[in-house]
Protein backbone atom coordinates (compact mmCIF):
# COMPACT_ATOMS: atom_id res chain seq x y z
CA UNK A 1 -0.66 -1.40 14.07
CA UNK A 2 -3.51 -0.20 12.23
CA UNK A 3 -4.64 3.92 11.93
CA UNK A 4 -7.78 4.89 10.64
CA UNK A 5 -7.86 7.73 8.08
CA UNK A 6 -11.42 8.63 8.03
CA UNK A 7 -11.13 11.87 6.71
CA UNK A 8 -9.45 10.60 3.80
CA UNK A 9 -11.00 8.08 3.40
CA UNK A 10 -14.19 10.20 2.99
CA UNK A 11 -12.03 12.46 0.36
CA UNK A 12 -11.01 9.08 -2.00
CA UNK A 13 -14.92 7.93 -1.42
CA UNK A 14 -15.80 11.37 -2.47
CA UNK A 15 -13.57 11.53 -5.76
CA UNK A 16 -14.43 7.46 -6.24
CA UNK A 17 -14.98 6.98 -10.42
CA UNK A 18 -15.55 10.52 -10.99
CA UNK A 19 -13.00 9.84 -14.29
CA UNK A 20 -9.91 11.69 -12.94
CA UNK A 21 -6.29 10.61 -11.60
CA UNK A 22 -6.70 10.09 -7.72
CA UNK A 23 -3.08 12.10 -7.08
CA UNK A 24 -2.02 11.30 -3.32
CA UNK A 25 0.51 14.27 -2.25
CA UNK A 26 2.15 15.06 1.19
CA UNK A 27 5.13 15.31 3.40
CA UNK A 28 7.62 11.85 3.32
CA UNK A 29 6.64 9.20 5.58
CA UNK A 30 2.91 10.70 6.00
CA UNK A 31 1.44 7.78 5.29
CA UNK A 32 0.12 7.84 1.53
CA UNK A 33 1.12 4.51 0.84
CA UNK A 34 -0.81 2.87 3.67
CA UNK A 35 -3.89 4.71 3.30
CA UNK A 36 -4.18 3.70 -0.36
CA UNK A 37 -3.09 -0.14 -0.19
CA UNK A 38 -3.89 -1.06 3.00
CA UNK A 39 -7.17 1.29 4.41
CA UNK A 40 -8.54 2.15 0.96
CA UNK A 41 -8.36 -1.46 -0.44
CA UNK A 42 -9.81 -2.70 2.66
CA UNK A 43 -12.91 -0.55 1.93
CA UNK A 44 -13.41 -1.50 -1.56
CA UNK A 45 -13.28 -5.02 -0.48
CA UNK A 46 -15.75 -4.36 1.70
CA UNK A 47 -18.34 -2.59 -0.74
CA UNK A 48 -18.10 -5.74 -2.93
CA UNK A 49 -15.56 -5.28 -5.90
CA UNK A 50 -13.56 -8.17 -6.82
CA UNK A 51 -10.03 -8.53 -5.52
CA UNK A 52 -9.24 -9.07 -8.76
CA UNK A 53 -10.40 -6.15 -9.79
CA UNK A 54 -7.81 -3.97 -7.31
CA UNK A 55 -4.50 -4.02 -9.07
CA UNK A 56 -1.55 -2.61 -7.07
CA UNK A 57 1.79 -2.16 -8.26
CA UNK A 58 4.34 -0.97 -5.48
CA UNK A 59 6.95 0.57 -7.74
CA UNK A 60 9.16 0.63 -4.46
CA UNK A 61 9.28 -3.19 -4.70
CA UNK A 62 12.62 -3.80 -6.43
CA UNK A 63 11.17 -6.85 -7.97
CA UNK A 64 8.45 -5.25 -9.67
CA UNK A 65 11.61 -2.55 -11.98
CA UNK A 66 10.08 -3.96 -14.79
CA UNK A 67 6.89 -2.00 -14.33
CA UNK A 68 9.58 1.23 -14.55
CA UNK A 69 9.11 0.51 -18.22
CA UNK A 70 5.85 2.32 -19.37
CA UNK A 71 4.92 0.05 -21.68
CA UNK A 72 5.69 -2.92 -19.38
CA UNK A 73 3.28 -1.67 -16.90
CA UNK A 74 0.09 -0.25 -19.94
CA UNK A 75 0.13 -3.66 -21.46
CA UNK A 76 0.27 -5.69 -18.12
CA UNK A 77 -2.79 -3.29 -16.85
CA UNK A 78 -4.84 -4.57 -20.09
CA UNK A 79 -3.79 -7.99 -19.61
CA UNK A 80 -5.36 -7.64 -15.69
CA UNK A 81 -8.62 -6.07 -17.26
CA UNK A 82 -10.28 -9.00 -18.62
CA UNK A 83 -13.85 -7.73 -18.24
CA UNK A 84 -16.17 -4.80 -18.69
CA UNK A 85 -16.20 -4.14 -14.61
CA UNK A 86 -14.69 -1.27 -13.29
CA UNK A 87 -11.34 -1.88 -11.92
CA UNK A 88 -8.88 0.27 -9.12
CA UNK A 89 -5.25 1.23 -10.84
CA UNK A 90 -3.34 1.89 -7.56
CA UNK A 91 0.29 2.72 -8.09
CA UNK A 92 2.88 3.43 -5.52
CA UNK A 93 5.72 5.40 -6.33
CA UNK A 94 4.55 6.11 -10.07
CA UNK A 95 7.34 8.63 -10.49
CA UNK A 96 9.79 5.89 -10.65
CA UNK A 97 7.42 5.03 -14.05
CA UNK A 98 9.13 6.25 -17.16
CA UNK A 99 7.60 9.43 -18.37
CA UNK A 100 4.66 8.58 -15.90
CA UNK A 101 2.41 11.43 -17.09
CA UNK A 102 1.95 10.40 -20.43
CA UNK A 103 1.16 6.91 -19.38
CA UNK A 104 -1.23 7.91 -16.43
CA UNK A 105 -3.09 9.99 -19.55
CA UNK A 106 -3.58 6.74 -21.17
CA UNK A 107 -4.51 4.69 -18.29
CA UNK A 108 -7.30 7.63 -17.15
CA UNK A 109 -8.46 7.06 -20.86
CA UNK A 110 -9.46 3.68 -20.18
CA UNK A 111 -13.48 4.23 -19.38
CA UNK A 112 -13.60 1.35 -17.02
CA UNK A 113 -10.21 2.45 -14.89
CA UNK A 114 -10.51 4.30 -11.67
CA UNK A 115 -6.62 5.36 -11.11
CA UNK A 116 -4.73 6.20 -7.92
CA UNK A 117 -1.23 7.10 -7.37
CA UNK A 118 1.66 8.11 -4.75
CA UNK A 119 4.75 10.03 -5.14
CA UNK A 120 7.31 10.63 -2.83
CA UNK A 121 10.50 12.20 -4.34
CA UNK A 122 11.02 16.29 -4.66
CA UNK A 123 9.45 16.55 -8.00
CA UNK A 124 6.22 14.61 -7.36
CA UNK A 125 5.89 16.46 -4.01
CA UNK A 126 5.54 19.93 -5.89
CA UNK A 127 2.88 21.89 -5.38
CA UNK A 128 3.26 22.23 -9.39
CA UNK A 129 2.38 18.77 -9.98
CA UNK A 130 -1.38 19.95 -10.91
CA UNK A 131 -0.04 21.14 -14.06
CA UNK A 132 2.23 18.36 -14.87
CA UNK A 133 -1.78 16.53 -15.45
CA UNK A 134 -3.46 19.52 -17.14
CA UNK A 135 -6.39 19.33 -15.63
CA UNK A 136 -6.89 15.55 -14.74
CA UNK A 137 -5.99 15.49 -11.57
CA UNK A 138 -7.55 15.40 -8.33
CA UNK A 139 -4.84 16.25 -5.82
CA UNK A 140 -5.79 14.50 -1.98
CA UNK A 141 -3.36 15.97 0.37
CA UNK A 142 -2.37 14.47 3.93
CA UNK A 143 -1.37 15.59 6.46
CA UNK A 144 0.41 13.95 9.20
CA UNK A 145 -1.77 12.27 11.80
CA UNK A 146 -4.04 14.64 14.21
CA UNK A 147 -4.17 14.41 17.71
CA UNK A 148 -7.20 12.13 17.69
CA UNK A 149 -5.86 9.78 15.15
CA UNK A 150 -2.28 9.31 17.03
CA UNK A 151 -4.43 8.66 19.90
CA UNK A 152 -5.98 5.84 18.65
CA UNK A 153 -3.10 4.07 18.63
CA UNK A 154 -1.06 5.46 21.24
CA UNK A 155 -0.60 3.50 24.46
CA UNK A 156 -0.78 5.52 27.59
CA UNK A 157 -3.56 8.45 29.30
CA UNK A 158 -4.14 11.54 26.90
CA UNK A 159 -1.67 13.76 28.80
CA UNK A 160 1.53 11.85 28.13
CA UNK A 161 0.08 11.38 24.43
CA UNK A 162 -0.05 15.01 24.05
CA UNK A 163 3.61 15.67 25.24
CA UNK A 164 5.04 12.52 23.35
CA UNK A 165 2.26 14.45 20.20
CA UNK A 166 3.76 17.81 20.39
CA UNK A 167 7.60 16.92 20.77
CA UNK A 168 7.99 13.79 18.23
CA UNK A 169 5.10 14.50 16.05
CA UNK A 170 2.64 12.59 14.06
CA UNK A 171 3.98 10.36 11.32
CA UNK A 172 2.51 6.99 11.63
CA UNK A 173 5.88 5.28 12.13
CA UNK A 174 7.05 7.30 15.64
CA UNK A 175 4.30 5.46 17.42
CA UNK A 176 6.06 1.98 16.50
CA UNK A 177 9.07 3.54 17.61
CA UNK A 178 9.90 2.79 21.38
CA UNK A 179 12.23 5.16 23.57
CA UNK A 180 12.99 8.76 23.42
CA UNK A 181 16.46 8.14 22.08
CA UNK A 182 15.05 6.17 18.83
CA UNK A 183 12.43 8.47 18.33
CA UNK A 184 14.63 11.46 18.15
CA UNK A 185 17.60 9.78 16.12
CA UNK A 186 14.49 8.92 13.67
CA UNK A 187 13.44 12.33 12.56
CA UNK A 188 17.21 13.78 12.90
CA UNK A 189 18.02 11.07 10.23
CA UNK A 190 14.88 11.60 8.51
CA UNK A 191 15.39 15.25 8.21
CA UNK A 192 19.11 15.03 6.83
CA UNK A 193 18.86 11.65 4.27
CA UNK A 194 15.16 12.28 3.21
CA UNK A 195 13.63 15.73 3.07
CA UNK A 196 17.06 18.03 2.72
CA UNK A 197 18.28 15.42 0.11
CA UNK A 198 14.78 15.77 -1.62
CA UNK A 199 15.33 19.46 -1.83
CA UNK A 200 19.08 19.55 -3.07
CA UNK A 201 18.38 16.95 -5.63
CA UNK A 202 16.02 18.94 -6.85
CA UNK A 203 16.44 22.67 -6.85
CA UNK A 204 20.52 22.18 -7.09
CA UNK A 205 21.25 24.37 -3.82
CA UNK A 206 24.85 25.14 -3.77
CA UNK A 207 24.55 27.38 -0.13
CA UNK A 208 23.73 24.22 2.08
CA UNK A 209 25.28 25.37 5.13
CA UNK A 210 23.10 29.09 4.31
CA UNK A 211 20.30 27.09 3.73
CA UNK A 212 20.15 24.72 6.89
CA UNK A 213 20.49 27.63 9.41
CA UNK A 214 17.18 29.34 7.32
CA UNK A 215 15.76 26.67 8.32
CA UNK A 216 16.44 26.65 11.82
CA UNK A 217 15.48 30.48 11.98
CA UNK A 218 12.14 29.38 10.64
CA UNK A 219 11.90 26.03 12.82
CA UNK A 220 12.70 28.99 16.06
CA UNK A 221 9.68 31.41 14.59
CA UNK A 222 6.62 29.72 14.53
CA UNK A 223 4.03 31.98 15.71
CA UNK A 224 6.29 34.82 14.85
CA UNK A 225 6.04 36.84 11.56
CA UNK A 226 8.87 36.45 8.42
CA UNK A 227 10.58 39.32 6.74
CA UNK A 228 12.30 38.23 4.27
CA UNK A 229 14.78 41.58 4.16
CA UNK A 230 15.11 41.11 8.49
CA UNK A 231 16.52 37.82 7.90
CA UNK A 232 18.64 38.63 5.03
CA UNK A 233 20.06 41.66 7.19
CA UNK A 234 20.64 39.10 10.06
CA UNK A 235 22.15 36.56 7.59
CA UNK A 236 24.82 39.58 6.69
CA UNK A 237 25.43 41.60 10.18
CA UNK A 238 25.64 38.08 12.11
CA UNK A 239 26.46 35.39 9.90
CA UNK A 240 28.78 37.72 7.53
CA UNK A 241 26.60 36.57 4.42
CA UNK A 242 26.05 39.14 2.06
CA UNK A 243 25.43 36.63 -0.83
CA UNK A 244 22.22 35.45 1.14
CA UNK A 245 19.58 38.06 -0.14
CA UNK A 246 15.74 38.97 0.51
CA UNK A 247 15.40 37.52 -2.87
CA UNK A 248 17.27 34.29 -2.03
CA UNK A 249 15.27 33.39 1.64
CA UNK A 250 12.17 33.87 -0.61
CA UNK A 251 13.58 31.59 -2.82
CA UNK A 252 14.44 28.90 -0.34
CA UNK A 253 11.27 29.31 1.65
CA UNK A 254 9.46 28.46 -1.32
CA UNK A 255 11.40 25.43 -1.78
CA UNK A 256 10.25 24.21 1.43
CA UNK A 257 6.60 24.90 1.13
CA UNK A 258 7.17 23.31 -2.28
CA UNK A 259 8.10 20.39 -0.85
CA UNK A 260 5.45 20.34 1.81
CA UNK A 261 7.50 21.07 5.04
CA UNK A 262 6.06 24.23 6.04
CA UNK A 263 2.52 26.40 5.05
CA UNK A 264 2.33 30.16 4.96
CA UNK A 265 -0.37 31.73 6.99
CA UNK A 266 -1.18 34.79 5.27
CA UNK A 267 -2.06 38.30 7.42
CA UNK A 268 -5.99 39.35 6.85
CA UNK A 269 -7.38 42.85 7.82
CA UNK A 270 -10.75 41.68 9.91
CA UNK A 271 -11.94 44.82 9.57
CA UNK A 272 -10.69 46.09 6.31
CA UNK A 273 -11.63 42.35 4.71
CA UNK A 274 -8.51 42.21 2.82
CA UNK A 275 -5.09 40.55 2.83
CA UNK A 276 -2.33 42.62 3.90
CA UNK A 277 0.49 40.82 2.48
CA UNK A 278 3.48 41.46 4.69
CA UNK A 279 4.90 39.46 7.32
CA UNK A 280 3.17 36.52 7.16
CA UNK A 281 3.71 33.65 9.79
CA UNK A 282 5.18 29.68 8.59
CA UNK A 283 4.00 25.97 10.47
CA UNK A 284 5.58 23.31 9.98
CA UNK A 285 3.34 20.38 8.75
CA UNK A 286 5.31 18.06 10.87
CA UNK A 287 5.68 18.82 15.08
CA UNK A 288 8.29 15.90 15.22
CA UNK A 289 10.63 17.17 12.03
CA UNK A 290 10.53 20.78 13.27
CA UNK A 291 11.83 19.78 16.62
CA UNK A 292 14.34 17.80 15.01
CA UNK A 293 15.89 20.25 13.04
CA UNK A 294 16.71 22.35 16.20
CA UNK A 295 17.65 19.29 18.30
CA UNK A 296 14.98 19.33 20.52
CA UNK A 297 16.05 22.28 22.16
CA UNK A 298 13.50 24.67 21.86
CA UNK A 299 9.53 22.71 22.70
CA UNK A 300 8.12 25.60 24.18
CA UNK A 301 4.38 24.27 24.14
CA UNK A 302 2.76 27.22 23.81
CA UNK A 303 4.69 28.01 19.96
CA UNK A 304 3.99 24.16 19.34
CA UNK A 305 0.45 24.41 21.10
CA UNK A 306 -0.91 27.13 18.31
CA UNK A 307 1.29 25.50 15.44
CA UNK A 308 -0.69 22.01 15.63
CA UNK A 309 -3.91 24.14 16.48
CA UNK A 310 -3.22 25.13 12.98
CA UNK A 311 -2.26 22.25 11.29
CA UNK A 312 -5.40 21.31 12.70
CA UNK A 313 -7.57 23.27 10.72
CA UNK A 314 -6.02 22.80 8.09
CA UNK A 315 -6.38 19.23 8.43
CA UNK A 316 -10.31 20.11 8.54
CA UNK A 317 -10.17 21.97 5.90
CA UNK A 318 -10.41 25.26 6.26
CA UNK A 319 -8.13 27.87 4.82
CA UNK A 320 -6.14 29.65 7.69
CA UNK A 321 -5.05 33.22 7.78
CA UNK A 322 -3.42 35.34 10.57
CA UNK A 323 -5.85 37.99 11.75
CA UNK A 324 -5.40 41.87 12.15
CA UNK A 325 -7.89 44.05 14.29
CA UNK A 326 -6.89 48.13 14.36
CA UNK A 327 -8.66 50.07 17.09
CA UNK A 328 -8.23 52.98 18.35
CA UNK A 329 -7.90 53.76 21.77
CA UNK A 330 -6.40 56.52 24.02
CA UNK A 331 -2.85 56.99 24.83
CA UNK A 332 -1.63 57.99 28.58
CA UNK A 333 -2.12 62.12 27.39
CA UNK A 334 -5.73 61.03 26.80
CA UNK A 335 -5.00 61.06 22.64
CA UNK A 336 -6.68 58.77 20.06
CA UNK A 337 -4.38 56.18 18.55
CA UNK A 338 -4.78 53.14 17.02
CA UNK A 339 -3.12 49.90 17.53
CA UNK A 340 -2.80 46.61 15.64
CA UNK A 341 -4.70 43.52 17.84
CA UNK A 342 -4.38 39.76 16.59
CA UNK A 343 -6.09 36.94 15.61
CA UNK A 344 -4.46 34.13 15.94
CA UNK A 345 -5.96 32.45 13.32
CA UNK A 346 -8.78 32.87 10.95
CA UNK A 347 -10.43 29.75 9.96
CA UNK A 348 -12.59 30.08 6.37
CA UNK A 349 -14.52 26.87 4.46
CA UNK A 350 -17.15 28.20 2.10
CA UNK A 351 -19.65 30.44 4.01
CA UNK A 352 -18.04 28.88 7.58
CA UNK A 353 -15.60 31.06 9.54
CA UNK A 354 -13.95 30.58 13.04
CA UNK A 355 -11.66 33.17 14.73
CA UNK A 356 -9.18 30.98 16.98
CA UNK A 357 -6.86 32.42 19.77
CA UNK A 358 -4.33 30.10 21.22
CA UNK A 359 -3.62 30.72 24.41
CA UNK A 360 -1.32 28.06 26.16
CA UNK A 361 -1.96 29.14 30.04
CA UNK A 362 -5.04 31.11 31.33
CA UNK A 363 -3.93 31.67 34.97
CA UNK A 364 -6.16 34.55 36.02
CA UNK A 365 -8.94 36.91 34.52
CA UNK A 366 -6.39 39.74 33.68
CA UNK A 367 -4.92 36.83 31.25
CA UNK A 368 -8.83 35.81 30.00
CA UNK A 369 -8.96 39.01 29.14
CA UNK A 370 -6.05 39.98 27.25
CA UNK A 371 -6.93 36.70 25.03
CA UNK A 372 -10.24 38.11 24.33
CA UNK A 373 -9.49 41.68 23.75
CA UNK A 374 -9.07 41.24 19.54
CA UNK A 375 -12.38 38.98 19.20
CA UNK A 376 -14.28 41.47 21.51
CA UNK A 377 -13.26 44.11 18.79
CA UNK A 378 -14.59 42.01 16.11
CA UNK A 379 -18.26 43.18 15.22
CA UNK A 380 -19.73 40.14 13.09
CA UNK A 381 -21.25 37.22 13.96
CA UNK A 382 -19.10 34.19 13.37
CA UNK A 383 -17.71 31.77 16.10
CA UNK A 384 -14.98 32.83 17.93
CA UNK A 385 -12.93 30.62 20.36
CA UNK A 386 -10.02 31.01 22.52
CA UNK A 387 -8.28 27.09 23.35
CA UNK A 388 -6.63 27.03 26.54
CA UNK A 389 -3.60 24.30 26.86
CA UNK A 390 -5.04 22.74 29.44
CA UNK A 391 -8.25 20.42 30.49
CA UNK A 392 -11.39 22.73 30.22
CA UNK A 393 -14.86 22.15 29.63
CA UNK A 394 -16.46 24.08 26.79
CA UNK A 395 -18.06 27.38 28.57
CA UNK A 396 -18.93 30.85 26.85
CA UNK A 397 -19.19 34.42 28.13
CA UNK A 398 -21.70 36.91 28.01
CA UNK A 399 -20.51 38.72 24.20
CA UNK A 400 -20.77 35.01 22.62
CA UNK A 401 -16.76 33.61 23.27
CA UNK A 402 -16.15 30.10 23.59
CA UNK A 403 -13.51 29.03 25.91
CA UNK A 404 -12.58 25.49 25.08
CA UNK A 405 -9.30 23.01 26.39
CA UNK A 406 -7.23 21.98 23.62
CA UNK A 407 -7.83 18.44 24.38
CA UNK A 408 -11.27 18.56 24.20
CA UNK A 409 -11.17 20.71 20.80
CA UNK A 410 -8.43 18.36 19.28
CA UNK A 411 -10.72 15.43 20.12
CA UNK A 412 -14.04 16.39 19.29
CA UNK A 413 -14.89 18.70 15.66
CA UNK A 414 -18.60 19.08 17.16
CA UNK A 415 -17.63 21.76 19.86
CA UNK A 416 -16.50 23.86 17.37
CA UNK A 417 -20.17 24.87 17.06
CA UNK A 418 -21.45 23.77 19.92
């Protein structure tokens, strides 16, 4: 089964010979390895280099251990390089390399080596791996597949691919996977042997239990905000925790943005043009894993709906932010208040901005309304759109509001500005 990647693609184009160390980061099971040896080879092949000009060493292979040894693997690379040509360094799994940072510095040192490498264990997945290269790296970070890439592959009308989308999720290997049953005993194990392991190995988490059911509160809140102080006053009047502090959930929930699980949406004053920073909101980079990790018990599709709304922008690019709008209005004895609207999301890339509301069901024009009450209050002049989880073609109202289905949106990047 083969997935196009076209948007990374694009990105390792883009970053092609500029002199630094390709760095391929993202969630387990994403999909890094395939889009370097398999879609990314394919395309050099296809511009003309040499095939023996593309070396590849899959350090996942047992039978290539000896390329664990640094040296091994430097004087086997020189060996390959018979020639003045430029060759392609790709190496899977180059943490398993023996203090692979000083030997990646030698191989980028090499004026005729273009170098590209995976990772896939806890420390490699940090977000701190920029510094472990000082500067000469060029971090490419997937994400799991969209909507319109799962589609591509997936066998059946776009309706049943956006249920099977938003309950098992997009890594590549769920559409290979046939039955309900399979798929969901797939990301349970997943979730248990892979990404909690990563994260105890790692940061050394003694409080597993404590830790686990954080992460089921979070898995329950997407689209809610986080306070880190409510939840450690929950952990302690409920669970009878009083070890579990403020300090400790903002501990753990950096461990799991750290290890690529979930992303913090910040809160933005629209108004004020300034981050707030309190009670921010978390999405999980993964639809399938978060379901998973509560059993499949909770898929209410409008939380899920606005979570891969924003894992598709992020996918495009943009930096996404929760929005605030204060108003004031009058109160039933006729007095001036003000209130606290939202934005759903806040889409930003360079001198672009998009204000997104998610709205799941849009049964009447009382509802239309209410959707479009915090983007009416917003006085600039940058797209605003509210997706409806349903079929709808693009239409827009008289103060400039797009009104868009969320399978035409996911589908098509044009009607953003259309």
């Amino acid at each position: 089964m083969k997935i196009e990647r076209p948007t990374y693609i694009q990105q390792l184009i883009n970053s092609k010979d500029n002199g630094l160390i390709k760095i391929v980061t993202g969630l387990r099971r994403v999909g890094k390895s395939y889009l370097l040896k398999t879609l990314f080879k394919e395309y050099l092949l296809n511009e003309g280099i040499k095939k023996s000009h593309i070396l590849i060493i899959d350090l996942e292979d047992r039978r290539n251990k000896v390329f664990r040894d640094p040296d091994y693997l430097l004087d086997w690379v020189d060996d390959k390089m018979k020639d003045e040509g430029q060759y392609y360094i790709i190496i899977d799994e180059v943490q398993r390399v023996e203090e692979f940072v000083d030997m990646l510095g030698t191989l980028v040192g090499k004026e005729n080596a273009d170098v590209y490498v995976t990772g896939s264990n806890s420390h490699f997945l940090s977000s701190d791996i920029a510094t472990e290269f000082r500067g000469r790296g060029d971090e490419i970070h997937v994400w799991p597949l969209t909507f319109k890439e799962y589609m591509t592959a997936y066998e059946g009308d776009m309706v049943d691919g956006w249920q099977e989308y938003y309950t098992y999720g997009g890594l590549p290997k769920i559409l290979s996977i046939k039955g309900d049953d399979k798929k969901a005993t797939y990301l349970r194990s997943l979730y248990r042997t892979v990404y909690l392991s990563d994260i105890y190995e790692r940061h050394e988490i003694e409080n597993k239990a404590e830790f686990e059911e954080l992460v089921r509160i979070l898995a329950s809140s997407i689209g809610s905000p986080v306070n880190p102080t409510n939840l450690a006053n929950t952990f302690k009047s409920v669970k009878r925790l009083n070890s579990i502090t403020d300090k400790t959930i903002e501990t753990y929930i950096g461990y799991l943005e750290d290890a690529y699980m979930i992303e913090k949406a910040e809160r933005y004053d629209i108004k004020g043009r300034k981050y707030i920073g309190t009670t921010p909101k978390y999405y999980f980079k993964d639809m399938g894993l978060r379901n998973a990790i509560l059993s499949f018990r909770q898929t209410e599709e409008n939380h899920l709906m606005e979570n891969v709304l924003y894992n598709e922008m992020r996918h495009r690019g943009f930096l996404v932010d929760v929005g605030n709008v204060n108003i004031r209005v009058k109160n039933e004895k006729g007095e001036w208040q003000r209130i606290t609207l939202e934005v759903d999301f806040v889409c930003n890339l360079g001198s672009r901005r998009y204000y997104l509301q998610s709205a799941y069901r849009l049964p009447d024009e009382e509802k239309v309304e209410q959707e479009k009450r915090s983007l009416k209050n917003i006085k600039d002049s940058f797209r605003k759109l509210v997706i409806a989880g349903e079929r709808m073609k693009l239409r827009r109202d008289e103060s400039g509001i797009v009104m868009l289905g969320v399978y035409e949106f996911l589908q098509d990047w044009n009607l953003m500005d259309a």
